[in-house]
Protein backbone atom coordinates (compact mmCIF):
# COMPACT_ATOMS: atom_id res chain seq x y z
CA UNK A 1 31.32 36.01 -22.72
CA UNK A 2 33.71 38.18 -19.74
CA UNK A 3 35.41 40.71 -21.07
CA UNK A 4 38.39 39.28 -21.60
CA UNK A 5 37.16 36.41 -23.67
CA UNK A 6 35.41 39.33 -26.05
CA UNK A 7 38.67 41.26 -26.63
CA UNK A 8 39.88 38.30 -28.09
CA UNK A 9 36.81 36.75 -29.81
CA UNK A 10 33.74 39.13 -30.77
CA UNK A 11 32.61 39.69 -34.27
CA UNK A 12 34.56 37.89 -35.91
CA UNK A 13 34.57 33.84 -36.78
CA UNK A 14 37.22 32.02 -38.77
CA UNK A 15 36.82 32.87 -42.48
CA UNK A 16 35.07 30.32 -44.27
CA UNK A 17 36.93 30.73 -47.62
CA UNK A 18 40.64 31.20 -46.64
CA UNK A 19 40.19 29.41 -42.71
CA UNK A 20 42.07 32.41 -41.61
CA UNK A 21 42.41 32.84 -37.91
CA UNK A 22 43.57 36.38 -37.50
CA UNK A 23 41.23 39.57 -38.77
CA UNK A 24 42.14 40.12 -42.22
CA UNK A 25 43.22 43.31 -43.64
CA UNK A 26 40.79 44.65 -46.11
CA UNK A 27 42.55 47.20 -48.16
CA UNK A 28 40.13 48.11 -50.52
CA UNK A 29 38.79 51.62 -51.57
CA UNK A 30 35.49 50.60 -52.86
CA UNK A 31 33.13 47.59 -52.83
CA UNK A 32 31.58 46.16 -56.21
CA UNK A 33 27.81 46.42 -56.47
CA UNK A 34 25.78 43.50 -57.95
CA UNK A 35 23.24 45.64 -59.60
CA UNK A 36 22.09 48.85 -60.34
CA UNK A 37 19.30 48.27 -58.19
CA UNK A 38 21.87 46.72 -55.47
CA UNK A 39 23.62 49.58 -55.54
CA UNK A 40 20.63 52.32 -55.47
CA UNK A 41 19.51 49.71 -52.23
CA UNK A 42 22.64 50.06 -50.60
CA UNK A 43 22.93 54.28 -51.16
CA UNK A 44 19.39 54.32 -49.71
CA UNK A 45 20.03 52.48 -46.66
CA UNK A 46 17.46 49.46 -46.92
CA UNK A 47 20.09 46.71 -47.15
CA UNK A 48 23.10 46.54 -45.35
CA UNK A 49 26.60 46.24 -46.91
CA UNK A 50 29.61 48.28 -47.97
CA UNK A 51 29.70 50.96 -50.37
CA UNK A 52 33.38 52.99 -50.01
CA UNK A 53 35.61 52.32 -47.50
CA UNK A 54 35.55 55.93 -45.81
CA UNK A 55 31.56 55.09 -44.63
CA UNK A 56 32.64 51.20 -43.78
CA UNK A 57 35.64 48.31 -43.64
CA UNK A 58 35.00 44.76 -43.22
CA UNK A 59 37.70 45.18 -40.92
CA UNK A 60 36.99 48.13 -39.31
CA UNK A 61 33.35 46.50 -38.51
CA UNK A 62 35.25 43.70 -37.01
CA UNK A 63 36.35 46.15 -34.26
CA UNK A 64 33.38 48.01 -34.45
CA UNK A 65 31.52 44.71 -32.99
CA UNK A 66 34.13 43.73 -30.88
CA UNK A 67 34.10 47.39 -29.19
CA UNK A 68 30.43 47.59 -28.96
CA UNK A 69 30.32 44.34 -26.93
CA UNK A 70 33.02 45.43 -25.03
CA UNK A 71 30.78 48.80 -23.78
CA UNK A 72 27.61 47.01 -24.19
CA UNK A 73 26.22 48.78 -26.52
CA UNK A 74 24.28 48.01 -29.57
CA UNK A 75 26.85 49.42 -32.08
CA UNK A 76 30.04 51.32 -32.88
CA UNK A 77 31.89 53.85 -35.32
CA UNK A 78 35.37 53.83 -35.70
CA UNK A 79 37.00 56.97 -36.83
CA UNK A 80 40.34 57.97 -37.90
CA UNK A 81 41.48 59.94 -33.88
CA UNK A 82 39.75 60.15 -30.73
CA UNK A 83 39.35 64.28 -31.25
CA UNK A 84 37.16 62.86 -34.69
CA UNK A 85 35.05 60.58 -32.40
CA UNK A 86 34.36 63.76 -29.91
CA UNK A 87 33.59 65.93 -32.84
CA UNK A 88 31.34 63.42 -34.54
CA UNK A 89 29.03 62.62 -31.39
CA UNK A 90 28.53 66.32 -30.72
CA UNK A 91 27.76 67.30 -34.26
CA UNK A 92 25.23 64.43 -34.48
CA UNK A 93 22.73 66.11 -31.76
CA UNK A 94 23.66 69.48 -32.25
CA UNK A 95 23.16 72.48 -34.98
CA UNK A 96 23.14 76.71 -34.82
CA UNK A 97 21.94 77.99 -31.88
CA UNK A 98 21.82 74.63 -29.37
CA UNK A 99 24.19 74.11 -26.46
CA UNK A 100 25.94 71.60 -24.63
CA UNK A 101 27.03 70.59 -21.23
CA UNK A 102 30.16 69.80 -19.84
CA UNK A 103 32.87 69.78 -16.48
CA UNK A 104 35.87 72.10 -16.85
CA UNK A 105 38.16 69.24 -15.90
CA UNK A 106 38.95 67.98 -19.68
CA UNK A 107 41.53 66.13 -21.83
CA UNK A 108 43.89 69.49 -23.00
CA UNK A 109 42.19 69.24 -26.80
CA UNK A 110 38.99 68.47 -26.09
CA UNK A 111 38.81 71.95 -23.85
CA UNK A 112 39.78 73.79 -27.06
CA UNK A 113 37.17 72.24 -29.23
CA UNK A 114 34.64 73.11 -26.78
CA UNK A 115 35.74 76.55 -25.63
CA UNK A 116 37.46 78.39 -28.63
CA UNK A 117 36.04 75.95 -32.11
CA UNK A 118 32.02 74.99 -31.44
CA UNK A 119 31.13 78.38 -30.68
CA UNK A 120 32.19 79.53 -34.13
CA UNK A 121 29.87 77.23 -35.88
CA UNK A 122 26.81 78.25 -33.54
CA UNK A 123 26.95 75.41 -30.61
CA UNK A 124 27.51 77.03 -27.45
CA UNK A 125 29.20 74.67 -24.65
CA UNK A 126 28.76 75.39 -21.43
CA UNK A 127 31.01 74.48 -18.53
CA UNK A 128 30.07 74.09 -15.10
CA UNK A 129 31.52 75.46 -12.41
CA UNK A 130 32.65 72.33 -11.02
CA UNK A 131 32.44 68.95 -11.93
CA UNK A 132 29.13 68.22 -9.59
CA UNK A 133 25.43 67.17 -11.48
CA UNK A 134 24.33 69.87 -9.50
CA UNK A 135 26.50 72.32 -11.49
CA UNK A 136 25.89 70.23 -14.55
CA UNK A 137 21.95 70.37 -13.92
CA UNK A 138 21.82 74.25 -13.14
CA UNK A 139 23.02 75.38 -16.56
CA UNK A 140 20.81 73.14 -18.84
CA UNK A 141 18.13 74.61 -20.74
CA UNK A 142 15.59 74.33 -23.76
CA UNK A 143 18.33 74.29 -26.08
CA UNK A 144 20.54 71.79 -24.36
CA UNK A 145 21.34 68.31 -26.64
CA UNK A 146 23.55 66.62 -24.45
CA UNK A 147 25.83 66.25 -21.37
CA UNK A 148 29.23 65.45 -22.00
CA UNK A 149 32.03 64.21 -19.04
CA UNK A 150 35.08 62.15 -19.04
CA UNK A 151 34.90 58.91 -17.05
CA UNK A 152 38.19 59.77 -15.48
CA UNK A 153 39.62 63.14 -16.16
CA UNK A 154 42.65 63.65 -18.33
CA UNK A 155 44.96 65.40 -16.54
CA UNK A 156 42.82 66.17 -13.66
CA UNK A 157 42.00 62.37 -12.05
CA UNK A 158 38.65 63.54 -11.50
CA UNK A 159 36.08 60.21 -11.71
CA UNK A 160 32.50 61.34 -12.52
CA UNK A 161 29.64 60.12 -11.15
CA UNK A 162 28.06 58.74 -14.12
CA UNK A 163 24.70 57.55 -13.04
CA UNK A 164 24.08 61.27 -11.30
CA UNK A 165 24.95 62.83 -14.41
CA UNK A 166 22.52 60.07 -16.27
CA UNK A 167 19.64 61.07 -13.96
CA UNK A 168 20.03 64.76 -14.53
CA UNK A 169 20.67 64.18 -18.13
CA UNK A 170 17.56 62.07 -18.50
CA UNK A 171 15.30 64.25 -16.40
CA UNK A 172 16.41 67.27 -18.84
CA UNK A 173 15.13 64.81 -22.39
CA UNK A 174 19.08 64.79 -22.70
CA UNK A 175 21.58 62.22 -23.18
CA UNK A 176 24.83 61.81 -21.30
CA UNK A 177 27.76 61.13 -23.84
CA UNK A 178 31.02 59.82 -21.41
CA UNK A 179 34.74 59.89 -22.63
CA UNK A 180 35.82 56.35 -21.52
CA UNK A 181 39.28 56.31 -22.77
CA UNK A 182 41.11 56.65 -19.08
CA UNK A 183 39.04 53.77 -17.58
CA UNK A 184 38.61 51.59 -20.63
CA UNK A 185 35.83 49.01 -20.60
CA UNK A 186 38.17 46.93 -18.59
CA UNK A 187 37.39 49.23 -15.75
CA UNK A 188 34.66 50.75 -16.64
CA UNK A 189 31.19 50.50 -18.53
CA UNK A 190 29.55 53.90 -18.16
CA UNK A 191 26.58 52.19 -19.89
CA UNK A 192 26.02 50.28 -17.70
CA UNK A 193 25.60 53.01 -14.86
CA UNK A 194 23.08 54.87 -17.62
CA UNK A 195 25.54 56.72 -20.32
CA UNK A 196 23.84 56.91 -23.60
CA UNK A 197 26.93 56.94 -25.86
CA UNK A 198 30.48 56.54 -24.95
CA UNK A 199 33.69 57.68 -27.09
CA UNK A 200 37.76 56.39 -27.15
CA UNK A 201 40.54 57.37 -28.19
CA UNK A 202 41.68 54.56 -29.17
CA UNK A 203 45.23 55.70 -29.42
CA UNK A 204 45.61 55.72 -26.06
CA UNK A 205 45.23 52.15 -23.82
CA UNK A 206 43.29 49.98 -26.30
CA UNK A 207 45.86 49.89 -29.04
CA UNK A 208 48.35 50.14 -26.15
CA UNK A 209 51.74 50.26 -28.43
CA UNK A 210 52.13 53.99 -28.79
CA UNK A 211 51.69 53.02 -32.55
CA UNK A 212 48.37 53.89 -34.05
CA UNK A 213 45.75 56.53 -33.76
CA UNK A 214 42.13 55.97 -33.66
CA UNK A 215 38.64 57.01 -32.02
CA UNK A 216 35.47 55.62 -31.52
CA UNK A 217 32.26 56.14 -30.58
CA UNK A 218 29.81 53.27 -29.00
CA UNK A 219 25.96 53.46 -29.07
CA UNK A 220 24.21 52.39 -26.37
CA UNK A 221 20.87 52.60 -27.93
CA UNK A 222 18.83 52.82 -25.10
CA UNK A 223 18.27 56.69 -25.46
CA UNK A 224 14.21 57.30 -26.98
CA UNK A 225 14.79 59.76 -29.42
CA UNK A 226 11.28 59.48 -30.70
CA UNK A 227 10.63 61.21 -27.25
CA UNK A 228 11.86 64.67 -28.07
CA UNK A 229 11.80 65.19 -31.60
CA UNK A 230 11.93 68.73 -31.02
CA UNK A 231 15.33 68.45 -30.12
CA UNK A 232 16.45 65.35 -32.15
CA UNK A 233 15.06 66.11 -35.53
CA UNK A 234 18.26 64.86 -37.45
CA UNK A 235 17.10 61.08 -36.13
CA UNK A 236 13.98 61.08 -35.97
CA UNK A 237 12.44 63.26 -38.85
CA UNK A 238 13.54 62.63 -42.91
CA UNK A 239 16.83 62.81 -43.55
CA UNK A 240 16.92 64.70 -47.29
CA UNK A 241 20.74 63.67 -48.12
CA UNK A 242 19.31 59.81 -47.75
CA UNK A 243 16.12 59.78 -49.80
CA UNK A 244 13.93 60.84 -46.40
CA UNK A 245 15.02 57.70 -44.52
CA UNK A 246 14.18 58.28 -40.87
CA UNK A 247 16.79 57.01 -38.70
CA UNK A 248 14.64 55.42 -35.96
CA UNK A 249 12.54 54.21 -38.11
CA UNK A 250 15.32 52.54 -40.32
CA UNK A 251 17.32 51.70 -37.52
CA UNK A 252 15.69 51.50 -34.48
CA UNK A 253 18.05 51.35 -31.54
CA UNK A 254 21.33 51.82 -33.43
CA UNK A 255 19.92 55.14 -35.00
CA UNK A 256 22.63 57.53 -33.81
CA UNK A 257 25.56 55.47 -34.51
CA UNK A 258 23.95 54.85 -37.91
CA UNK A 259 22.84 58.81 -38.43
CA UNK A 260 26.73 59.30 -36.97
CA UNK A 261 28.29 56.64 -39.98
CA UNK A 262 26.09 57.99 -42.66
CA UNK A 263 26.14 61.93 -42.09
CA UNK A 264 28.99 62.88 -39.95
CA UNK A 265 31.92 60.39 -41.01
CA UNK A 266 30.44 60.17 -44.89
CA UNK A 267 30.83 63.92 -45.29
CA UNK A 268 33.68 64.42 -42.52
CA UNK A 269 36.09 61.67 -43.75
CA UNK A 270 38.11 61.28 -40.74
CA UNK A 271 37.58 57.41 -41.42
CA UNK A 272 39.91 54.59 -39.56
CA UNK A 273 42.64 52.98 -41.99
CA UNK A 274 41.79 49.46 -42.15
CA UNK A 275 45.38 48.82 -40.90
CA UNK A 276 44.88 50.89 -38.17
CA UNK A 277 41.79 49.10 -37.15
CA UNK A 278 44.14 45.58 -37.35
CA UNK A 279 46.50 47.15 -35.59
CA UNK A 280 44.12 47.99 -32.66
CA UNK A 281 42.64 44.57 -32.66
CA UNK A 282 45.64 43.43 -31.88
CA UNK A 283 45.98 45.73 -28.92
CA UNK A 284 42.11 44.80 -27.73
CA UNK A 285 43.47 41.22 -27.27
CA UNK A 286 46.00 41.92 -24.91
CA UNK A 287 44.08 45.01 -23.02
CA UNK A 288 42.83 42.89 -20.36
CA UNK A 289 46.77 41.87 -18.90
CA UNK A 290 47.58 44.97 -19.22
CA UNK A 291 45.00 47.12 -17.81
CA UNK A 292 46.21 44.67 -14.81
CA UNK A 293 49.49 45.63 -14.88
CA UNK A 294 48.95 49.62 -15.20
CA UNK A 295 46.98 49.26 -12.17
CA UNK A 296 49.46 47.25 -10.14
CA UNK A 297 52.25 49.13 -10.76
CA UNK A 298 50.59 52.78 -10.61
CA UNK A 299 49.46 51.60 -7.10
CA UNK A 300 53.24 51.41 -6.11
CA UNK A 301 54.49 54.01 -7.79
CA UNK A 302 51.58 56.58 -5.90
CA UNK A 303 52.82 55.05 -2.56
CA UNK A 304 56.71 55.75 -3.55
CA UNK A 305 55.91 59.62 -4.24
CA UNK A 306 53.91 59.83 -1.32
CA UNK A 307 56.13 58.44 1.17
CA UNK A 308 58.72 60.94 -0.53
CA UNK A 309 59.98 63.87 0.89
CA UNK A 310 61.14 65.81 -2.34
CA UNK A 311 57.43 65.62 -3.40
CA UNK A 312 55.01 68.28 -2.80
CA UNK A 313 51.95 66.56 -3.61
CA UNK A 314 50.01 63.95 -5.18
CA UNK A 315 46.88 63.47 -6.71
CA UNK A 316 45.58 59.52 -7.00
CA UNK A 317 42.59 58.72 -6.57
CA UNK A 318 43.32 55.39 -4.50
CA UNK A 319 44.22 57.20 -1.47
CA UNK A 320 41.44 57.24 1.35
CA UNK A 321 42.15 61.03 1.62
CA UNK A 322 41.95 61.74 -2.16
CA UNK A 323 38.09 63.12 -2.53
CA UNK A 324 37.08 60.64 -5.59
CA UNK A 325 38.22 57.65 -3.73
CA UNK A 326 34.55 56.94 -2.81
CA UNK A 327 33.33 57.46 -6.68
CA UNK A 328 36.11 55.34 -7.49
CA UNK A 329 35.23 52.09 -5.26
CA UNK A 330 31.94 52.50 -6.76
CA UNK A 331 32.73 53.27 -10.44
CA UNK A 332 35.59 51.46 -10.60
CA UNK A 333 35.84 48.64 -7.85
CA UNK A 334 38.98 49.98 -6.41
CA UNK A 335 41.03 49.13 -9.60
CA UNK A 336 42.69 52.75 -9.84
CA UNK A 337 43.25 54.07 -13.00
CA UNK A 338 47.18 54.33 -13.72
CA UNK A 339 47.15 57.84 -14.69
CA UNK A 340 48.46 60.45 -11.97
CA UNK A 341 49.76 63.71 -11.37
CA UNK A 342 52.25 65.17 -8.84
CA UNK A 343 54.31 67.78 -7.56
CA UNK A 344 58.24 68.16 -6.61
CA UNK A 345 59.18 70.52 -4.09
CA UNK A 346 60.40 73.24 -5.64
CA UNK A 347 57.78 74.37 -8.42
CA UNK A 348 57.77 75.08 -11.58
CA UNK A 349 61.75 75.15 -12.01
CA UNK A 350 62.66 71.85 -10.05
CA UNK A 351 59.65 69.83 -11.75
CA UNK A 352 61.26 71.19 -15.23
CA UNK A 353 64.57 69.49 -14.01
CA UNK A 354 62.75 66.48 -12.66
CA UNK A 355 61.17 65.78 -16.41
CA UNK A 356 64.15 66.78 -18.07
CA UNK A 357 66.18 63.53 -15.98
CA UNK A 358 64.01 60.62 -16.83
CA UNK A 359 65.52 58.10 -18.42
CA UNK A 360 63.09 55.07 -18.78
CA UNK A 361 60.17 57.53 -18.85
CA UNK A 362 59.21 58.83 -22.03
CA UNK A 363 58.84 62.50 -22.22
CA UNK A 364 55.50 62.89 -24.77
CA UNK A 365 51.75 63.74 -24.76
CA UNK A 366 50.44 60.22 -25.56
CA UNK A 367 48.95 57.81 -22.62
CA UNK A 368 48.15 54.62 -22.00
CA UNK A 369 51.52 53.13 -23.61
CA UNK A 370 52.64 49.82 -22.23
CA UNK A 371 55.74 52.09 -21.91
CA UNK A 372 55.96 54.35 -18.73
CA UNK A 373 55.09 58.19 -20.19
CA UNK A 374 55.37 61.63 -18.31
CA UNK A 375 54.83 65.05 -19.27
CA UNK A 376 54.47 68.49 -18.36
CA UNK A 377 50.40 69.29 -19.25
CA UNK A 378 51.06 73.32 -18.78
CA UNK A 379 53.89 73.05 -21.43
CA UNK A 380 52.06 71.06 -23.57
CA UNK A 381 48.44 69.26 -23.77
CA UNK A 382 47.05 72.24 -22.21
CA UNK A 383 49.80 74.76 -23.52
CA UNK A 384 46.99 76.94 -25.22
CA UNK A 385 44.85 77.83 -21.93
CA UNK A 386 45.48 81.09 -20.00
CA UNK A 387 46.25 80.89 -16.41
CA UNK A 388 42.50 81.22 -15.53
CA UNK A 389 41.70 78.21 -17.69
CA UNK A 390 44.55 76.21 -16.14
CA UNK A 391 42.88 76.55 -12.67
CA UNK A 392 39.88 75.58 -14.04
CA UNK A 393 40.68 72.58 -15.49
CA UNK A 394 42.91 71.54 -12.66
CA UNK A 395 46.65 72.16 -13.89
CA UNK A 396 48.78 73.60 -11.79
CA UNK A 397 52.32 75.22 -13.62
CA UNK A 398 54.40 72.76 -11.87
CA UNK A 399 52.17 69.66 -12.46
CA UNK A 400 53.60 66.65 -13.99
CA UNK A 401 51.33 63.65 -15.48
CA UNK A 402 52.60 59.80 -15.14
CA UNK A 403 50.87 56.77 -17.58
CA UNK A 404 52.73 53.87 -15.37
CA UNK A 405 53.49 51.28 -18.05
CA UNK A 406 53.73 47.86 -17.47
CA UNK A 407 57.88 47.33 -17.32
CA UNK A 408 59.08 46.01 -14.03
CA UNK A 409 57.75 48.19 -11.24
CA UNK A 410 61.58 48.11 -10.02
CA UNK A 411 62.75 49.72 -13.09
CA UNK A 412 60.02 52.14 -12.66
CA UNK A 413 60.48 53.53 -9.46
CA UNK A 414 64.44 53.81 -9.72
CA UNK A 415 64.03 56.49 -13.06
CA UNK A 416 61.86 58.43 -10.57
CA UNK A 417 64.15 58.21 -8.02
CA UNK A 418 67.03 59.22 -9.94
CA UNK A 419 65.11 62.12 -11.50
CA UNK A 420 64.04 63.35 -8.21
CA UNK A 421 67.69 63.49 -6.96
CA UNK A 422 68.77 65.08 -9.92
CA UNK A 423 66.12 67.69 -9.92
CA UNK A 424 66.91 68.39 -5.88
CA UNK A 425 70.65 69.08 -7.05
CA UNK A 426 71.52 65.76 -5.04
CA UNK A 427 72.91 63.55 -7.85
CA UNK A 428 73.99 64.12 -11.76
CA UNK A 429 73.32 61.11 -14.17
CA UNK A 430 75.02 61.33 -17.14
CA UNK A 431 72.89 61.23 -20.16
CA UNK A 432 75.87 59.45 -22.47
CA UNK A 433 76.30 56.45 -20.53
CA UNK A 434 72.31 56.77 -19.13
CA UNK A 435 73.68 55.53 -15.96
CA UNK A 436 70.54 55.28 -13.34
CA UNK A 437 71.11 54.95 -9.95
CA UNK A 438 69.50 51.79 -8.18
CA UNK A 439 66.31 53.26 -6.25
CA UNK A 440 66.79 53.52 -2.20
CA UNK A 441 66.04 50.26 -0.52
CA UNK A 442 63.03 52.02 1.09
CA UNK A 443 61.52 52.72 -2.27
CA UNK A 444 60.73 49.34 -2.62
């Protein structure tokens, strides 16, 4: 099946029993064991099936399946955020003393985890200078586990070159682990260009409502852990908390997912309500249109604040000039992501103004809303980094971050022109009546 026809369809049939159509909502804490001897099979991992609803749902393994077809992978977790899916993958390779690889260029609370939370429990994670393989490459060592990148870099824009990364990765006994939730499958399969496991935040453009949170994490099982059991002991030697199963012996291809499930999420318990997982089935369906959508409008919105003269700057990666535009032909066939960034003239103090006047924008943190969202990341996602860390990861104090819904592109470019006359002192809109001025005719 495309990829449309599996957001609709995959892993899940009509129910037999009830001939139900739509997923059903499992809300059940616990499963009922035949036997004693059912029960000691299922707690020992020889037979598959359901034990308590924080290790599995028959819900959640509806998305699970649906997700992992999506990526094309063998299999897929589902945890309760996209920070618990981050947390979870890392933790599964790594213990005291190993280390990690990573760009600078990272989603606001994923930085934080990695710079000021890992190192406290004995991981060290290491981030390039810049987000090259070459920088990647120089910094891993004997102690490395894994490479980690975001497909497309939240705030930053930044597309990495994923089958680079995969080479260097691979040539270190290392896998690459790629943040996809920017691109989305739709977009994007970094397995397909040699990623070894990819993670979501699901809250973001695959439940697409603003609505639920959610994370997961999709195996590609292609990865030979049997290879370097030096480094991957936790899969491939006894496990003592399961009886001395062996993950790749028990589960062959699927063993970090599995090892993930059974370890990290059974002891963590950041598991995915089985409402939430409905909820974000129901956004899967409909990803397709709208990935189309976001793309088509952020395409005229990018050429709006270009063409603008109260704009400073602005950084998408479908212009010619923009220095991913290459990586993103390739990566992403010239379907540009709708997240951007830009600059009003002025600074700091104007762009404050500018955000301050939207109207049909949404001022929050979230992205990947079928509504149009903005927000200031050195206010907010990446309020907790020093000025040093802001260069790294590419935010600039006056910086403000778009998600271009899907609402009539119109609409959408006359709240930005009507914010950018406010902020330039040109026009007042009054916020009781939320009058919005009609965009100029050359807008659009």
């Amino acid at each position: 099946m495309r990829r449309e026809t599996i957001a609709i369809h995959a892993g899940y049939v009509t129910d037999p029993t009830t001939k139900a159509v739509a997923v059903p909502i499992y809300q059940t804490a616990a499963y009922a064991f035949d036997s004693a001897d059912h029960g000691a099979a299922l707690f020992d991992l020889t037979v598959p099936g359901n034990i308590y609803c924080r290790l599995s749902n028959p819900t959640n393994d509806v998305l699970e399946q649906r997700l992992a077809a999506l990526e094309g992978g063998v299999a897929a977790l589902t945890t309760g955020s996209g920070m618990a899916a981050i947390q979870y993958a890392i933790q599964n390779l790594t213990e005291v003393g190993t280390n990690i690889v990573t760009y600078p260029q990272l989603y606001g609370a994923t930085y934080t985890l990695f710079a000021h939370v890992f190192h406290r429990q004995g991981v060290e994670v290491r981030l390039a200078r810049e987000d090259s393989p070459a920088a990647v490459a120089a910094l891993i060592d004997a102690n490395t586990r894994a490479v980690y990148c975001e497909s497309v870099g939240n705030p930053a824009g930044n597309i990495s070159d994923i089958a680079a990364l995969a080479e260097v990765a691979h040539r270190h006994g290392v896998p690459l682990i790629v943040d996809n939730t920017v691109a989305t499958p739709m977009l994007l399969r970094p397995i397909e260009h040699g990623a070894d496991v990819v993670v979501h935040s699901m809250t973001k453009f695959i439940g697409g409502h603003g609505t639920t949170m959610g994370g997961a994490i999709i195996d590609a099982g292609r990865f030979d852990w049997s290879a370097h059991p030096e480094k991957f002991a936790m899969l491939t030697s006894p496990e003592t908390a399961y009886h001395d199963v062996v993950f790749t012996e028990q589960f062959g291809a699927a063993a970090f997912v599995a090892h993930c499930r059974s370890v990290c999420l059974r002891n963590g318990g950041a598991t995915l309500a089985p409402l939430s997982a409905f909820l974000l089935l129901q956004g899967l369906e409909t990803l397709p249109l709208r990935i189309e959508r976001h793309v088509s409008n952020a395409r005229r919105v990018a050429a709006f604040l270009r063409e603008d003269p109260r704009v400073a700057w602005v950084n998408y990666a479908g212009f010619p000039d923009n220095p991913y535009h290459a990586l993103g032909l390739r990566y992403l066939d010239g379907n540009f992501c709708s997240l951007m960034t830009f600059g009003v003239k002025g600074g700091f103090d104007v762009g404050r103004r500018f955000f301050d006047a939207l109207m049909l924008f949404k001022r929050l943190v979230n992205l990947g809303d079928a509504k149009s969202l903005a927000t200031h990341p050195a206010s907010t996602t990446h309020r907790q980094l020093n000025a040093a860390e802001l260069a790294r990861t590419g935010v600039s104090p006056e910086m403000i971050r778009l998600s271009i819904g899907i609402e009539h592109i119109d609409d959408i470019i006359a709240d930005l022109d009507q914010a950018l006359e406010v902020a330039a002192g040109v026009a007042t809109v009054s916020r009781a009546t939320g009058a919005v001025p009609p965009a100029r005719a050359s807008a659009a």
